[in-house]
Protein backbone atom coordinates (compact mmCIF):
# COMPACT_ATOMS: atom_id res chain seq x y z
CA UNK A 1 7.16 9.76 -16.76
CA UNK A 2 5.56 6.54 -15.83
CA UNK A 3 4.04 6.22 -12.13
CA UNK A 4 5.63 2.29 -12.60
CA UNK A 5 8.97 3.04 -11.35
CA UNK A 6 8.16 4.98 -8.53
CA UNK A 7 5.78 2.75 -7.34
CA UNK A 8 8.36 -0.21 -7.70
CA UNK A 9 10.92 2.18 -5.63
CA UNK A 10 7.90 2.62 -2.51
CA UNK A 11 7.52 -0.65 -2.57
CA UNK A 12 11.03 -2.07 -2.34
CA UNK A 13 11.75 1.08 0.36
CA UNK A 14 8.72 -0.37 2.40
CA UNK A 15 9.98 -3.89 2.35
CA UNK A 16 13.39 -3.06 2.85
CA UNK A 17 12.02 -0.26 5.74
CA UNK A 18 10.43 -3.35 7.07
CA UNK A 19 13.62 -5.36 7.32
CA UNK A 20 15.59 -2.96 9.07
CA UNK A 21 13.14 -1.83 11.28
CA UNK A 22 14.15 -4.14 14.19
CA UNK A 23 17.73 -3.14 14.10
CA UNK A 24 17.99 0.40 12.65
CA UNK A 25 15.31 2.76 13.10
CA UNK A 26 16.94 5.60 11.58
CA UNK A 27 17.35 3.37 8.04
CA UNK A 28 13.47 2.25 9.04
CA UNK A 29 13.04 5.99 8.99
CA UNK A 30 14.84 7.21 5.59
CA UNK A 31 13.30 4.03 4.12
CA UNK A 32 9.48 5.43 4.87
CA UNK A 33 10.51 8.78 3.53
CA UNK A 34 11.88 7.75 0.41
CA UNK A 35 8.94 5.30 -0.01
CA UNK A 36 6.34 8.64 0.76
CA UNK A 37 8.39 10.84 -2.09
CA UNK A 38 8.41 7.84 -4.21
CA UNK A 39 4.32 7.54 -3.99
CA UNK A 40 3.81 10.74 -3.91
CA UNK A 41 6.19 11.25 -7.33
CA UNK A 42 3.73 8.32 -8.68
CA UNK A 43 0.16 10.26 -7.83
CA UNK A 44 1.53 13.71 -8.57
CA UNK A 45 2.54 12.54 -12.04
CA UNK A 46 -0.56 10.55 -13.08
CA UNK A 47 -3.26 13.79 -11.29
CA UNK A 48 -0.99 16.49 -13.65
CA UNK A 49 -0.76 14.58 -16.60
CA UNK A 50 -4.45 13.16 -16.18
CA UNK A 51 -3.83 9.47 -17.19
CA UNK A 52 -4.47 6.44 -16.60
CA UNK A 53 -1.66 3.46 -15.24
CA UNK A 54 -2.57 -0.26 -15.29
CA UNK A 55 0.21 -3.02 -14.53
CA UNK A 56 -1.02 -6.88 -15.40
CA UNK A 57 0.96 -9.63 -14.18
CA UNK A 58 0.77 -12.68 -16.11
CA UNK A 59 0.75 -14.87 -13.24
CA UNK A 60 -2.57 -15.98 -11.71
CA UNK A 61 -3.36 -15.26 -8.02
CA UNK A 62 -6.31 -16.94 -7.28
CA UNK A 63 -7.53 -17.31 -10.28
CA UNK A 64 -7.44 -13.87 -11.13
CA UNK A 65 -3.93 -12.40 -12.46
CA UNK A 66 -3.10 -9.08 -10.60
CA UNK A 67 -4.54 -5.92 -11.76
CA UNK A 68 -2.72 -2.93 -10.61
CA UNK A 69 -4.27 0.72 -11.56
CA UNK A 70 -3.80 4.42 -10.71
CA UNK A 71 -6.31 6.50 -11.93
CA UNK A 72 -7.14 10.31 -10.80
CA UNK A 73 -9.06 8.86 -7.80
CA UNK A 74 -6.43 6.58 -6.44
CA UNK A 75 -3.74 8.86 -7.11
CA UNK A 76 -5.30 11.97 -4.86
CA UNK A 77 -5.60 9.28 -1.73
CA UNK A 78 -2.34 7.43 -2.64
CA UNK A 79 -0.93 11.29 -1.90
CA UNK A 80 -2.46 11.71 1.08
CA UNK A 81 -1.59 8.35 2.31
CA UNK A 82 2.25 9.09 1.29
CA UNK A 83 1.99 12.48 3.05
CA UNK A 84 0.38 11.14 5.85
CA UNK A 85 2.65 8.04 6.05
CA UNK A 86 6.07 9.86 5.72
CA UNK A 87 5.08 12.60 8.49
CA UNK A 88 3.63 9.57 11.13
CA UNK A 89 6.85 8.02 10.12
CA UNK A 90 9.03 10.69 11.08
CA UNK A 91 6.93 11.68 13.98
CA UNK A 92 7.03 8.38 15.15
CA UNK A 93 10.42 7.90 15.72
CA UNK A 94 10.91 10.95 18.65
CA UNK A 95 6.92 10.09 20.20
CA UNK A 96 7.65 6.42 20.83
CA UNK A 97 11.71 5.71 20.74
CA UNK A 98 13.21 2.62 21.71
CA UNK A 99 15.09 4.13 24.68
CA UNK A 100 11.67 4.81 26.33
CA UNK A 101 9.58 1.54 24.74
CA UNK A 102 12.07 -0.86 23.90
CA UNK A 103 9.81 -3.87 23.57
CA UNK A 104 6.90 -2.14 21.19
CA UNK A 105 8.66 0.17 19.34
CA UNK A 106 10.57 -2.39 16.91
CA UNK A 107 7.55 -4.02 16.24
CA UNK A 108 5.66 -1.34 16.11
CA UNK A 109 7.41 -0.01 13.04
CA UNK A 110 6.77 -2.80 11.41
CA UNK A 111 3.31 -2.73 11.98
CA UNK A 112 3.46 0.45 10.45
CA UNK A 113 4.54 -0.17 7.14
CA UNK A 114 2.08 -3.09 6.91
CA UNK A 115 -0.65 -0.89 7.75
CA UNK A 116 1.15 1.94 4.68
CA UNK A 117 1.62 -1.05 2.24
CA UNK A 118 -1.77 -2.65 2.58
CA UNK A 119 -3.76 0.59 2.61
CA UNK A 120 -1.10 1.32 -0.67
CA UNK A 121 -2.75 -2.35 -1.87
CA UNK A 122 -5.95 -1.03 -1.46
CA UNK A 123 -5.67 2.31 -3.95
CA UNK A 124 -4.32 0.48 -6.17
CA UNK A 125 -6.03 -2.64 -6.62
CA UNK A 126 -7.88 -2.97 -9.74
CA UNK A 127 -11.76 -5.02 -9.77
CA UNK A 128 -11.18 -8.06 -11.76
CA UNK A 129 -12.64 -7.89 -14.97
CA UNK A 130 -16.75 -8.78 -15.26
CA UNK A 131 -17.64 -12.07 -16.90
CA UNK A 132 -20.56 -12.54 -19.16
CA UNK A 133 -21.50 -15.75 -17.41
CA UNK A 134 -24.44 -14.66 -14.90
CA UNK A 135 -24.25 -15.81 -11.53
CA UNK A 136 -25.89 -18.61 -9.89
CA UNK A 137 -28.61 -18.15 -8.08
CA UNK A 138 -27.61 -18.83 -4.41
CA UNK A 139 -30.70 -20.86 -2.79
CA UNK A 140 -30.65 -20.52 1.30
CA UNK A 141 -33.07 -23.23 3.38
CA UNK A 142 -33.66 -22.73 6.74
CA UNK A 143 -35.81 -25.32 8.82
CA UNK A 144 -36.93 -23.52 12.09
CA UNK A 145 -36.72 -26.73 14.55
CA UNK A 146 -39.02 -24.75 17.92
């Protein structure tokens, strides 16, 4: 099975976690923990079958078009981040509840899933591809004025 689909299924149950999670914090809740099976489907697959993923888009992004990859590496962190992120999740939602923080807690979910998508962003980002083109030397002239 390819890790693409449930990737594409932890990140539309992130985003959609991150839409309800003003309103309904148990849907913010079942959102996270279908987004942490999801990822952790996606790493478990690619560390027992050993291989490789890459996703290229073909649109440009600075320049650059973006270069998604799970390789053995990634995949052993993205688990622990989907572990991690589905038990603070659920932990969450009993340790800080909007009855006793009703100003923080809303946005505070949110928060959260930023913090799971962007360190998800992270794992997976690929380096762009090395150019044969050497860099220019970057010349640096400081005048001292005493």
């Amino acid at each position: 099975m390819s890790p693409g689909l449930p990737l594409l299924v932890a990140l539309v149950a992130v985003v959609g976690g991150s839409a309800a999670a003003r309103r309904s914090p148990r849907v913010w809740l079942v959102a996270n923990l279908v987004a942490s099976l999801a990822a952790l489907t996606a790493a478990v697959s690619v560390l027992a079958t050993g291989d490789t993923w890459e996703w290229r888009s073909d649109v440009a992004l600075g320049g650059e078009s973006l270069h998604v990859r799970l390789d053995g590496v990634s995949a052993f962190f993205l688990a622990l981040l989907a572990v991690l992120g589905g038990a603070g999740s659920a932990y969450s939602l009993s340790y800080w509840s909007d009855a006793e923080h009703p100003r923080s807690a809303p946005s505070g979910r949110i928060w959260w899933n930023a913090l799971l998508l962007f360190m998800a962003f992270v794992l997976l980002a690929a380096p762009p591809k090395p150019t044969n083109t050497p860099a220019a030397p970057v010349r640096i002239r400081c005048r001292a004025v005493w």
